[in-house]
PDB file of N, CA and C in Angstrom:
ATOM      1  N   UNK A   1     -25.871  50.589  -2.336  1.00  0.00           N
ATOM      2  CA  UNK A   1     -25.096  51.752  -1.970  1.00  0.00           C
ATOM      3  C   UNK A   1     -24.554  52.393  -3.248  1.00  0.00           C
ATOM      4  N   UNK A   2     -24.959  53.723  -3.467  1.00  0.00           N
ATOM      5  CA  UNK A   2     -24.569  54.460  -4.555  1.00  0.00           C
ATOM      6  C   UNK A   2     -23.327  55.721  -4.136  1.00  0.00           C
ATOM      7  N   UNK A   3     -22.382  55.192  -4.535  1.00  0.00           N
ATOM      8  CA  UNK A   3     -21.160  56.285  -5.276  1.00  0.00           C
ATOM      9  C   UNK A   3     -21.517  57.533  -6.153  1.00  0.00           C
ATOM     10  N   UNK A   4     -20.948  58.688  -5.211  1.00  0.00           N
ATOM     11  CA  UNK A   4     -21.326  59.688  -6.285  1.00  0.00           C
ATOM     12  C   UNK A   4     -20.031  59.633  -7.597  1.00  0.00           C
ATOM     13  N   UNK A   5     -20.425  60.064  -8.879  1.00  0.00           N
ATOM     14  CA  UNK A   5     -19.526  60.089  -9.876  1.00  0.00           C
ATOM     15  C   UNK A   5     -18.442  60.964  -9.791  1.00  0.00           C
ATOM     16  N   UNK A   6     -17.365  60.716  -9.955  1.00  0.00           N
ATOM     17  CA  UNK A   6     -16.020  61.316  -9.700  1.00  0.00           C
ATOM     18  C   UNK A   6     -16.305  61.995 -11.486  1.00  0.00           C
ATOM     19  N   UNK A   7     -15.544  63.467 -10.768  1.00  0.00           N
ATOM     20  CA  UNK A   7     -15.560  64.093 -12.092  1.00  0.00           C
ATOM     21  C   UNK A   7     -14.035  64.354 -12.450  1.00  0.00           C
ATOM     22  N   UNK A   8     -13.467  64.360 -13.935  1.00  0.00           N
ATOM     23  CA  UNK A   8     -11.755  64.146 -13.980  1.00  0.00           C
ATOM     24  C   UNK A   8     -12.045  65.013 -15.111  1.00  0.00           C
ATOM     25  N   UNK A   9     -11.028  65.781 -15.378  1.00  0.00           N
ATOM     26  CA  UNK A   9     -10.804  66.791 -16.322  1.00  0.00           C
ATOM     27  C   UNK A   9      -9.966  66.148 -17.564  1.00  0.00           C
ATOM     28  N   UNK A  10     -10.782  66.532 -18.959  1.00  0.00           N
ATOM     29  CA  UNK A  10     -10.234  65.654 -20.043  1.00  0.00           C
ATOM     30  C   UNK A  10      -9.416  66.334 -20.288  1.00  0.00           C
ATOM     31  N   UNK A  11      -8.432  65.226 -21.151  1.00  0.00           N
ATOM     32  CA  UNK A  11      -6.774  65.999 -20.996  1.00  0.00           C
ATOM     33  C   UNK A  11      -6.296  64.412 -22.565  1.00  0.00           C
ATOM     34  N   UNK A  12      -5.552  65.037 -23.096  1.00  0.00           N
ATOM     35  CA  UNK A  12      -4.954  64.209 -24.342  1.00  0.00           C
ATOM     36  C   UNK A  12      -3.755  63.518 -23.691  1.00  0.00           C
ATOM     37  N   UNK A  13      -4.232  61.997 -24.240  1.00  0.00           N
ATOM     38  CA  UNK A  13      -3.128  61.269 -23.648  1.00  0.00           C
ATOM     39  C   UNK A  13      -2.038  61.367 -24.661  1.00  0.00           C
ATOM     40  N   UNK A  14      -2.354  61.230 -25.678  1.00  0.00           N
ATOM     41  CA  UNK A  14      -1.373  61.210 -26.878  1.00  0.00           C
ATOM     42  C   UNK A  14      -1.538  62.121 -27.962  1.00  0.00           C
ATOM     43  N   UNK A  15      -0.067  62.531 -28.131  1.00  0.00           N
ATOM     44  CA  UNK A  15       0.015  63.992 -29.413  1.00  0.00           C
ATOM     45  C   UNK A  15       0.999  63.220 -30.322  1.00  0.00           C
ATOM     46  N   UNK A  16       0.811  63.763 -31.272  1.00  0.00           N
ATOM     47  CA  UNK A  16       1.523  63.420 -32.814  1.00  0.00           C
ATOM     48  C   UNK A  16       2.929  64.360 -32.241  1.00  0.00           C
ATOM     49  N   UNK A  17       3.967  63.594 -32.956  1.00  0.00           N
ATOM     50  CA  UNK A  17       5.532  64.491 -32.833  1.00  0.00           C
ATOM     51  C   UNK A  17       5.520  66.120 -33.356  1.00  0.00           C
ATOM     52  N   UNK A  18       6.178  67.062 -33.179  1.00  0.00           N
ATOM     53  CA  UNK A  18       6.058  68.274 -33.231  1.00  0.00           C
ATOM     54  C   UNK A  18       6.579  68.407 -34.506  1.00  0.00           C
ATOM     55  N   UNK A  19       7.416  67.419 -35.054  1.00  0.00           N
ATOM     56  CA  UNK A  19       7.664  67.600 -36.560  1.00  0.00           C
ATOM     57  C   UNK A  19       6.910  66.558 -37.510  1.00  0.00           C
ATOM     58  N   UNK A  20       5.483  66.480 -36.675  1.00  0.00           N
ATOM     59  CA  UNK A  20       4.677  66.036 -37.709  1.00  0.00           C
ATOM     60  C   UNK A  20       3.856  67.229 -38.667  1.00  0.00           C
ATOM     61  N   UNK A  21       3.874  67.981 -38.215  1.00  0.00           N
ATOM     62  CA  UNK A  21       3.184  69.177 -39.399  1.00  0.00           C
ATOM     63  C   UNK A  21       4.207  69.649 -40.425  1.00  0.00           C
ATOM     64  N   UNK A  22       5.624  69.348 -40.009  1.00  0.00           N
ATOM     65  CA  UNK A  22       6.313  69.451 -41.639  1.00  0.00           C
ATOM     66  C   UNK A  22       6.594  68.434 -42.584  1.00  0.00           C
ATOM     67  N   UNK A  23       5.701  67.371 -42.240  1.00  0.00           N
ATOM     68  CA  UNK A  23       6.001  66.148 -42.947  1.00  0.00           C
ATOM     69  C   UNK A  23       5.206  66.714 -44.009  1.00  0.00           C
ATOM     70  N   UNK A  24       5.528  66.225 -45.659  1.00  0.00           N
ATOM     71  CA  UNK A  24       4.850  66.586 -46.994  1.00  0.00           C
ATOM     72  C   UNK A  24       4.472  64.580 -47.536  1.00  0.00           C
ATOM     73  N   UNK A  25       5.661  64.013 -47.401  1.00  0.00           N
ATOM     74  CA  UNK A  25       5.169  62.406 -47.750  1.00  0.00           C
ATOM     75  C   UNK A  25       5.486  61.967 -46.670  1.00  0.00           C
ATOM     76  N   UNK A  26       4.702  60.299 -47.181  1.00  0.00           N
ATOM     77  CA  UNK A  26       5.689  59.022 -46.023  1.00  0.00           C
ATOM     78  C   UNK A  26       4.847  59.173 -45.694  1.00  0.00           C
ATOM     79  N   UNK A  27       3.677  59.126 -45.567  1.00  0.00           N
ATOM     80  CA  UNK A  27       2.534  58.762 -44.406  1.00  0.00           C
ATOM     81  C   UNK A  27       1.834  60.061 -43.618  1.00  0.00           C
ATOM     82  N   UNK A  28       1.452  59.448 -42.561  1.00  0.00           N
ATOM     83  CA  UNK A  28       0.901  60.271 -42.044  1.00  0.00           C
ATOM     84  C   UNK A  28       1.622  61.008 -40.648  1.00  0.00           C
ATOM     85  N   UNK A  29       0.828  61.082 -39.770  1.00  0.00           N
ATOM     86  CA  UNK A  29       1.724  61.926 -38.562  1.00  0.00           C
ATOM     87  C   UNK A  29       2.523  61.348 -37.863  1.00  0.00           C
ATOM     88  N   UNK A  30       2.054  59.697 -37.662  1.00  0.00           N
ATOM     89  CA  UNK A  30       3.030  59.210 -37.149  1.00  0.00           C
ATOM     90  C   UNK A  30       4.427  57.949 -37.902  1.00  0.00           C
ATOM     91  N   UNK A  31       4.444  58.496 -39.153  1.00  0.00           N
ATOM     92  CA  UNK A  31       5.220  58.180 -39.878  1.00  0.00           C
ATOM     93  C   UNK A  31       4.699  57.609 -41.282  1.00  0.00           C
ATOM     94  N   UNK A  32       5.763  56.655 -41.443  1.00  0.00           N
ATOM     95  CA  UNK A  32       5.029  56.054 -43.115  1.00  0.00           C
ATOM     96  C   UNK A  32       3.900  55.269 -42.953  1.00  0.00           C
ATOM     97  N   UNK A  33       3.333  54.854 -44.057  1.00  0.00           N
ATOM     98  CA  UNK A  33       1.877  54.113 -43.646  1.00  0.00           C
ATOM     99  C   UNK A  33       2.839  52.959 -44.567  1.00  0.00           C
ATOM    100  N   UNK A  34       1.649  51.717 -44.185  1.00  0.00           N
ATOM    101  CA  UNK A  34       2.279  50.418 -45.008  1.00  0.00           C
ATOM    102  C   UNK A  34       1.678  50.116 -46.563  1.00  0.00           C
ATOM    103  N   UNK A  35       1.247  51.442 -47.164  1.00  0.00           N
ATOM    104  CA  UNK A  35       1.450  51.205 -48.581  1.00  0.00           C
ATOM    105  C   UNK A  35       1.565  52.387 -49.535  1.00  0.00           C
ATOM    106  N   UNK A  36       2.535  52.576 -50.643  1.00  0.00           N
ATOM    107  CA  UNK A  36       3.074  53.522 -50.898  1.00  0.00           C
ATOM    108  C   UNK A  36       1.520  54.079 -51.676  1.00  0.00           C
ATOM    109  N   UNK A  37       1.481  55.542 -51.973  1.00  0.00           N
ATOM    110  CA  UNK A  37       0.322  55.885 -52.325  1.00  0.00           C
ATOM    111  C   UNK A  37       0.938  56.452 -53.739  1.00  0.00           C
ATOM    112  N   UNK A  38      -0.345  56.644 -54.700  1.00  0.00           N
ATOM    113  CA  UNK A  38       0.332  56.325 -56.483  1.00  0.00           C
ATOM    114  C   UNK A  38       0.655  57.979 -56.060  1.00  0.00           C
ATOM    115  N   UNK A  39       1.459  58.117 -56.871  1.00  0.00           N
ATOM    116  CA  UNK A  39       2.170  59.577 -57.301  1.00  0.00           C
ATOM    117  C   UNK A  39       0.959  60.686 -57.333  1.00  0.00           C
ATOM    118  N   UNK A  40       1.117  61.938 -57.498  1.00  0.00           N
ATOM    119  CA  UNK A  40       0.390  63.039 -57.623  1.00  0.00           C
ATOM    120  C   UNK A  40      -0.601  62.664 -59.184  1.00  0.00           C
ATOM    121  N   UNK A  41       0.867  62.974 -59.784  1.00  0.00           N
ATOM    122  CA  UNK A  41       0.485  63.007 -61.467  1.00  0.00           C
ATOM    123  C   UNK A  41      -0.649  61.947 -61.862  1.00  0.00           C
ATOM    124  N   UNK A  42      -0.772  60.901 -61.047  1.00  0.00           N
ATOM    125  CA  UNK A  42      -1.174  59.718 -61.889  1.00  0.00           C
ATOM    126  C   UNK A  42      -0.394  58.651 -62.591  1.00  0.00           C
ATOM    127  N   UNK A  43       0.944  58.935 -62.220  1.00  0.00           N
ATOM    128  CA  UNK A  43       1.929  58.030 -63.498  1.00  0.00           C
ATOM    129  C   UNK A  43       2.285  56.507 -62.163  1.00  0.00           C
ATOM    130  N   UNK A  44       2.255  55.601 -62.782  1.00  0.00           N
ATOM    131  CA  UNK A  44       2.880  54.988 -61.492  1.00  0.00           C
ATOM    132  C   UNK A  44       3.542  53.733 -62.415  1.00  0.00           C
ATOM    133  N   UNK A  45       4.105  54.099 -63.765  1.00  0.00           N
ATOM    134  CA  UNK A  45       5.012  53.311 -64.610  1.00  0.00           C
ATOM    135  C   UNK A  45       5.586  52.235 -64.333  1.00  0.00           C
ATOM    136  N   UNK A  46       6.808  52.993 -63.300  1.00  0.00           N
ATOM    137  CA  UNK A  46       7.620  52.482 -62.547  1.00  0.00           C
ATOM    138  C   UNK A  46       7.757  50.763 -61.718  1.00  0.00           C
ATOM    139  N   UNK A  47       6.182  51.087 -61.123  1.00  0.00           N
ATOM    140  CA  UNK A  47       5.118  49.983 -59.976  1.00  0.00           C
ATOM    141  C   UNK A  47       4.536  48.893 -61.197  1.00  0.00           C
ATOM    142  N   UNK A  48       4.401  49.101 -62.471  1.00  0.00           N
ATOM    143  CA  UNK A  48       3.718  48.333 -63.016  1.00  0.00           C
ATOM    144  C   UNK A  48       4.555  47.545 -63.983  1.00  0.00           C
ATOM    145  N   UNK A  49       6.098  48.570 -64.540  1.00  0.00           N
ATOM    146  CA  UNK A  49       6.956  47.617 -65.110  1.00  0.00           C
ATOM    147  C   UNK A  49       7.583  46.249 -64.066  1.00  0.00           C
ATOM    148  N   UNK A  50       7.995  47.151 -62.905  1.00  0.00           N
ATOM    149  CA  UNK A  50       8.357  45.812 -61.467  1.00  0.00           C
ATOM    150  C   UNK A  50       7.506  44.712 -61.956  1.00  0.00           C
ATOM    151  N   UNK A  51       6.148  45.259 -61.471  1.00  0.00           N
ATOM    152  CA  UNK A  51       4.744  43.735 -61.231  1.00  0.00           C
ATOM    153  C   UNK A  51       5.112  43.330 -62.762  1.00  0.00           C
ATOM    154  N   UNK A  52       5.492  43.985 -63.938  1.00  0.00           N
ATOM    155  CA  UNK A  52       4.952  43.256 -64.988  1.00  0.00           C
ATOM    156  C   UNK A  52       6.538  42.311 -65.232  1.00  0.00           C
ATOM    157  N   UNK A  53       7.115  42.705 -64.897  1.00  0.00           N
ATOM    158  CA  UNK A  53       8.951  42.242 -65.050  1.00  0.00           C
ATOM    159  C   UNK A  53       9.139  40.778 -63.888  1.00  0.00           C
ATOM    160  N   UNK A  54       8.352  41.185 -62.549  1.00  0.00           N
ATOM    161  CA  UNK A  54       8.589  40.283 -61.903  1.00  0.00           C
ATOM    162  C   UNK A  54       7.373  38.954 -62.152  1.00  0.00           C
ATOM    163  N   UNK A  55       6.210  38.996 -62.777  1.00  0.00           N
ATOM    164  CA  UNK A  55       5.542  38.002 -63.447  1.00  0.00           C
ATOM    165  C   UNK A  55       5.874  37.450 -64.720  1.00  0.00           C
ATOM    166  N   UNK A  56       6.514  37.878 -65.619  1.00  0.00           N
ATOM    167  CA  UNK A  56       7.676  37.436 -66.882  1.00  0.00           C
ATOM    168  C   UNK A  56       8.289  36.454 -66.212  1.00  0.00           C
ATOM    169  N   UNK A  57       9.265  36.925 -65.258  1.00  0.00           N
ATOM    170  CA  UNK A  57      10.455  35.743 -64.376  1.00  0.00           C
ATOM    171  C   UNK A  57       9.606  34.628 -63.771  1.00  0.00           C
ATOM    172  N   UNK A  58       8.107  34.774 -63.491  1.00  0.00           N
ATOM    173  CA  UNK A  58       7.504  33.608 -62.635  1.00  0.00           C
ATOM    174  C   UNK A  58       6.803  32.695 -63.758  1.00  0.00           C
ATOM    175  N   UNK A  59       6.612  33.092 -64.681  1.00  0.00           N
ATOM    176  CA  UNK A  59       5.737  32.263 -66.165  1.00  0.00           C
ATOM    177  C   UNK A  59       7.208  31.514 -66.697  1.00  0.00           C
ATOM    178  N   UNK A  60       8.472  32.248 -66.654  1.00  0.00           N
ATOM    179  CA  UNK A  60       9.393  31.806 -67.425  1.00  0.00           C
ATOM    180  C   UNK A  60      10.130  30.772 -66.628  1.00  0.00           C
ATOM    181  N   UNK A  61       9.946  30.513 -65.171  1.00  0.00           N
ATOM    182  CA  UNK A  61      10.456  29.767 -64.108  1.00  0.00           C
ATOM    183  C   UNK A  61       9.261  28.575 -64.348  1.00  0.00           C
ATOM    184  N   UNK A  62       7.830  28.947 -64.392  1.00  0.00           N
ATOM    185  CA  UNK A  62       7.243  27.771 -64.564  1.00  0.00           C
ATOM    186  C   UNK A  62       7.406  26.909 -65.913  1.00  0.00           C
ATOM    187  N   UNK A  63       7.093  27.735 -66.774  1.00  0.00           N
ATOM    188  CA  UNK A  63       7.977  26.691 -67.844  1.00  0.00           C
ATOM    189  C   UNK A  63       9.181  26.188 -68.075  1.00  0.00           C
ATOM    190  N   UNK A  64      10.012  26.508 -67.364  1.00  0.00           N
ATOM    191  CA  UNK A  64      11.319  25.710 -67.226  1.00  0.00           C
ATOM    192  C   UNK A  64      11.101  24.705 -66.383  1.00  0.00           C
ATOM    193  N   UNK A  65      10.763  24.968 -65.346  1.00  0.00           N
ATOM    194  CA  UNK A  65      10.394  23.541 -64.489  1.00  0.00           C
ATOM    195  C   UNK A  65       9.321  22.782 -65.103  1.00  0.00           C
ATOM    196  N   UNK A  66       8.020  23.208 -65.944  1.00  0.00           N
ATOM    197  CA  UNK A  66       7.264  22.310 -67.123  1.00  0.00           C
ATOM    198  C   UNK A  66       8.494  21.570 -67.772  1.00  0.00           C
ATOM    199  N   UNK A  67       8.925  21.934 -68.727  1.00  0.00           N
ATOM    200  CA  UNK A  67       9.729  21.532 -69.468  1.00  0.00           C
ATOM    201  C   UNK A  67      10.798  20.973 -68.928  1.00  0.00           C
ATOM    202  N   UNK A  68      11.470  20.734 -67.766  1.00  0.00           N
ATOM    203  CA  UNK A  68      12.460  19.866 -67.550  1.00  0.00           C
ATOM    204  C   UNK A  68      11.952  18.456 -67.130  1.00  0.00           C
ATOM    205  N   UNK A  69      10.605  19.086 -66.504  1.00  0.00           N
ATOM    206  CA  UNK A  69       9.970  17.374 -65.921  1.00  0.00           C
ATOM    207  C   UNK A  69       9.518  16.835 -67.449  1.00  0.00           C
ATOM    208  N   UNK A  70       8.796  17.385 -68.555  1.00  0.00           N
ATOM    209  CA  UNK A  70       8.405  16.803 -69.518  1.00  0.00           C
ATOM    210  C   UNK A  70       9.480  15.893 -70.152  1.00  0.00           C
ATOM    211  N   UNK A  71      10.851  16.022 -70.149  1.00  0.00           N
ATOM    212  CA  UNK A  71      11.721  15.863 -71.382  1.00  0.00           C
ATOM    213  C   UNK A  71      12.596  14.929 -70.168  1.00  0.00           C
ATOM    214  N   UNK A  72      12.408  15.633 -68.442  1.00  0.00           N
ATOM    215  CA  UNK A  72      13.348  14.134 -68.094  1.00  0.00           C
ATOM    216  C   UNK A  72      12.090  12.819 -67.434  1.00  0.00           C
ATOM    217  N   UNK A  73      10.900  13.002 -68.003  1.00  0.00           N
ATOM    218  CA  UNK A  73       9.964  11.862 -67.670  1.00  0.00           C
ATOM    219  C   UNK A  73       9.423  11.240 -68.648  1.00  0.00           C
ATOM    220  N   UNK A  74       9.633  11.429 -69.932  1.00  0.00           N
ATOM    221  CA  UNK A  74       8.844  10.955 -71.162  1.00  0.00           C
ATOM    222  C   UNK A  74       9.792  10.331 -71.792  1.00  0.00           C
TER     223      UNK A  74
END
């Protein structure tokens, strides 16, 4: 037994917020995305002193913990 096909008129279930076309940053329409995107210019200084500042503190944490086990085990 064959059903004839029901016909339904396409229709948008979902729209972007009405103050998504004045957004300029932060993502896209429906807000920020989960990773910041590098600057216009090209400069992204800022992002690379952090990474390079916060790997200094992790080399300088491992050699302190090197060096405390060396000097309280020998």
């Amino acid at each position: 037994m064959k059903f004839p096909r029901e016909k339904r008129e396409s229709r948008t279930v979902v729209a972007p917020p009405p103050e998504a076309g004045r957004r300029v940053d932060g993502g896209g329409a429906w807000g920020p995305t989960q990773f910041d995107l590098p600057d216009r210019n090209g400069s992204n200084s800022q992002a690379i002193l952090i990474v390079a500042l916060v790997g200094v503190v992790v080399l300088l944490i491992i050699a302190g913990l090197w060096a405390f086990a060396y000097f309280q085990f020998t």
